[in-house]
C-alpha atoms as a PDB file:
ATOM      1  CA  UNK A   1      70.644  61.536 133.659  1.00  0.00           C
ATOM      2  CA  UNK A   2      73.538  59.200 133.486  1.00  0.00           C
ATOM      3  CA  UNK A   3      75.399  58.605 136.761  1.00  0.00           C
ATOM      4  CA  UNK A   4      78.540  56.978 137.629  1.00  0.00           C
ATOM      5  CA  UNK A   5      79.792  56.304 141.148  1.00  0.00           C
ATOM      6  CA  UNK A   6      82.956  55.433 141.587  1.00  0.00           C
ATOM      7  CA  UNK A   7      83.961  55.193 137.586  1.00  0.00           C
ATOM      8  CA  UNK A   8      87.298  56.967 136.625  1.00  0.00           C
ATOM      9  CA  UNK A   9      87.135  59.220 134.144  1.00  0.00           C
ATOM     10  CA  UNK A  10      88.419  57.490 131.440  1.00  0.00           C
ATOM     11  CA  UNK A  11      86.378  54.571 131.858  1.00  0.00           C
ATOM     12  CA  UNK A  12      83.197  56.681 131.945  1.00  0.00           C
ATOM     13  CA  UNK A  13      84.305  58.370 128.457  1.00  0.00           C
ATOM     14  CA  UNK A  14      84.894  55.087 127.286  1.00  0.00           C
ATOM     15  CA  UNK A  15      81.059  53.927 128.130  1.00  0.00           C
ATOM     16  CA  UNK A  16      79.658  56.917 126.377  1.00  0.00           C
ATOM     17  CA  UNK A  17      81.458  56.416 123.625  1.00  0.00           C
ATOM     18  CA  UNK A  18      80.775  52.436 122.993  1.00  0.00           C
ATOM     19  CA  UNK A  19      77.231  54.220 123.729  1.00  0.00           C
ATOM     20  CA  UNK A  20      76.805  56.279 121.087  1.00  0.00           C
ATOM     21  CA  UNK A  21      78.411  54.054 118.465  1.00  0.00           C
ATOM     22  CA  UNK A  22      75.783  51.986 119.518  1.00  0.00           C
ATOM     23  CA  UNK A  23      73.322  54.694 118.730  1.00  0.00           C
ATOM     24  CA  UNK A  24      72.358  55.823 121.656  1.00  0.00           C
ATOM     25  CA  UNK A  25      72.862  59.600 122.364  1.00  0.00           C
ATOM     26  CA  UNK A  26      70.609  60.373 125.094  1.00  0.00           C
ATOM     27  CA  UNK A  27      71.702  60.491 128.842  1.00  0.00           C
ATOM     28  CA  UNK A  28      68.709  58.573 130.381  1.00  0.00           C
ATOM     29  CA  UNK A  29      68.504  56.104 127.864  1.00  0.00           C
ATOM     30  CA  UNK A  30      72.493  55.687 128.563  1.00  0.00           C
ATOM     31  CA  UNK A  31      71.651  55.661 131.786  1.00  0.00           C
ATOM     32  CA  UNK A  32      69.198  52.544 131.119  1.00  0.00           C
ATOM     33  CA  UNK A  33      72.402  51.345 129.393  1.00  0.00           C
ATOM     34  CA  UNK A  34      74.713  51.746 131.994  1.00  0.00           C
ATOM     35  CA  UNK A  35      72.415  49.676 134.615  1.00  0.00           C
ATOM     36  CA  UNK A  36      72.211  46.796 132.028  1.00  0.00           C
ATOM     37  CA  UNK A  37      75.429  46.207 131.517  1.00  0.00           C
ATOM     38  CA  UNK A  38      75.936  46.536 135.109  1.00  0.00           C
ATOM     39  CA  UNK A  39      73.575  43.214 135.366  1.00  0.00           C
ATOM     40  CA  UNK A  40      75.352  41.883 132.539  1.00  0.00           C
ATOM     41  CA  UNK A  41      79.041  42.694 134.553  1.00  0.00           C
ATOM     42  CA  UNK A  42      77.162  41.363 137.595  1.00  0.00           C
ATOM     43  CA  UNK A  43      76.344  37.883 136.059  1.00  0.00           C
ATOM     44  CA  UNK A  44      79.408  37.327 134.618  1.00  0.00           C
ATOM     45  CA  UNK A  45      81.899  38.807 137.171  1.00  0.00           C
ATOM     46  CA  UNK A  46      79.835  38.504 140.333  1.00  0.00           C
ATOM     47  CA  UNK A  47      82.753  38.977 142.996  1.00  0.00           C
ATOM     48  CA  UNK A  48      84.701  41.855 140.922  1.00  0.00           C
ATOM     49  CA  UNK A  49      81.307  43.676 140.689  1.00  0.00           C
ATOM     50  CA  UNK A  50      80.867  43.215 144.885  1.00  0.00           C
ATOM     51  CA  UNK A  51      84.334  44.075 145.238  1.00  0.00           C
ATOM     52  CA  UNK A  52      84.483  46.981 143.302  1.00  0.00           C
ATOM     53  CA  UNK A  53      81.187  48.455 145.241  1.00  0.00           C
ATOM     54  CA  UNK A  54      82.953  47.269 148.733  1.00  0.00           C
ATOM     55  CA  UNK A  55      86.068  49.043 147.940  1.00  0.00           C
ATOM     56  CA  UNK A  56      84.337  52.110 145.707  1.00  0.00           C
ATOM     57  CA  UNK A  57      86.921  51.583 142.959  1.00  0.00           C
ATOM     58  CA  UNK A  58      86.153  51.881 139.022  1.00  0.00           C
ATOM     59  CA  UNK A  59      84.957  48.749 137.668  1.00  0.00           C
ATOM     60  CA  UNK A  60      86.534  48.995 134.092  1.00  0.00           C
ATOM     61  CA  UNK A  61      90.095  49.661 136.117  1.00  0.00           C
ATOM     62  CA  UNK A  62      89.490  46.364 138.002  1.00  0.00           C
ATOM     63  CA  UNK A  63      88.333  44.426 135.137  1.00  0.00           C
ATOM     64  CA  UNK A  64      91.845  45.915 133.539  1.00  0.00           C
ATOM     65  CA  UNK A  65      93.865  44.453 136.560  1.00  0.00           C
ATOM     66  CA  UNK A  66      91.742  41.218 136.127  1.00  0.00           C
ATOM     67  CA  UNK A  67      93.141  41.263 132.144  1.00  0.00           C
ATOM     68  CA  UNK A  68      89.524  40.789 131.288  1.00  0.00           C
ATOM     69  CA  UNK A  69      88.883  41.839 127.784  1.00  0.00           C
ATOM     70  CA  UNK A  70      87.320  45.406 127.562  1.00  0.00           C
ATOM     71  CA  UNK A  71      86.492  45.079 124.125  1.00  0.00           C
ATOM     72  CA  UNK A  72      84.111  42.319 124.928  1.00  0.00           C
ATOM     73  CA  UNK A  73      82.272  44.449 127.196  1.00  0.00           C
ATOM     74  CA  UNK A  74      82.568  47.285 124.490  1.00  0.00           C
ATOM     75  CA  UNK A  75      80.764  45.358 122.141  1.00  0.00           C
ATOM     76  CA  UNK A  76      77.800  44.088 125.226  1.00  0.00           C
ATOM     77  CA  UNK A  77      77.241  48.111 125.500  1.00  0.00           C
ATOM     78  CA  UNK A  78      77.125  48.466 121.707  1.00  0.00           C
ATOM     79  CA  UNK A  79      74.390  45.619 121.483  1.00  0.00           C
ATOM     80  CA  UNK A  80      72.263  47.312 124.785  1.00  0.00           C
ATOM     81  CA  UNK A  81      72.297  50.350 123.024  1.00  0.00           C
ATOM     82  CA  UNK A  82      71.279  49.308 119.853  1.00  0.00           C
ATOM     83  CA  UNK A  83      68.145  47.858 121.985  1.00  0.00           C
ATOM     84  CA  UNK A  84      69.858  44.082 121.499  1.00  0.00           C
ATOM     85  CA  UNK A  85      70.061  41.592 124.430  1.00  0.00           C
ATOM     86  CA  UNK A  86      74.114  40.926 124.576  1.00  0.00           C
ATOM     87  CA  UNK A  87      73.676  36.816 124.606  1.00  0.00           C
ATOM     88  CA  UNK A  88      75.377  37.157 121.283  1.00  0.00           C
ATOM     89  CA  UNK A  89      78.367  38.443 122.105  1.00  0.00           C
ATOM     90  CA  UNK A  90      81.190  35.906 122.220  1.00  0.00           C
ATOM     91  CA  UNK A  91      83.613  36.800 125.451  1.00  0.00           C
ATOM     92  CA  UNK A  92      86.147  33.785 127.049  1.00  0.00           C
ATOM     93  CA  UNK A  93      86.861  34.354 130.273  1.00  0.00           C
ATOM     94  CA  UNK A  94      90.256  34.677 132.052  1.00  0.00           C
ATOM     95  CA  UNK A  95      89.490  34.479 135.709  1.00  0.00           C
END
């Protein structure tokens, strides 16, 4: 089952649907999804991630007030759940 914590709403709409563009249409495997990109968030944003856990805030509305590019990360959980490690996917960062 897929679980969110302390994701808004609209944030966790927007994961399911990058999901499923991706292909993937089942709750546990989004749920395999979710924790990647999670790592993926975690390696590239290390202190927003903490922060975000410390304060139990949504993520995506942090990386919003950060002006990092969502549609970077859209495209990381298109590639995880088409099965594809997201190395690929070109993202510059603004912090």
């Amino acid at each position: 089952m897929l679980h969110f914590r302390h994701t808004c709403s609209r944030h966790q709409q927007a994961f399911i649907e990058s999901a499923k563009r991706g292909g993937c249409l089942d709750p546990a495997e989004m749920e395999v999804v979710r924790r990647k990109t999670l790592a993926w968030l975690s390696a590239k944003f290390p202190r927003l991630v903490l922060d975000h856990y410390n304060e139990e805030t949504c993520l995506g509305c942090k990386l919003e007030a950060y002006r990092v590019d969502l549609k970077v990360i859209e495209r990381v959980i298109i590639e995880l759940a088409k099965g594809r490690a997201p190395n690929e996917v070109q993202w510059t960062p603004t912090l």
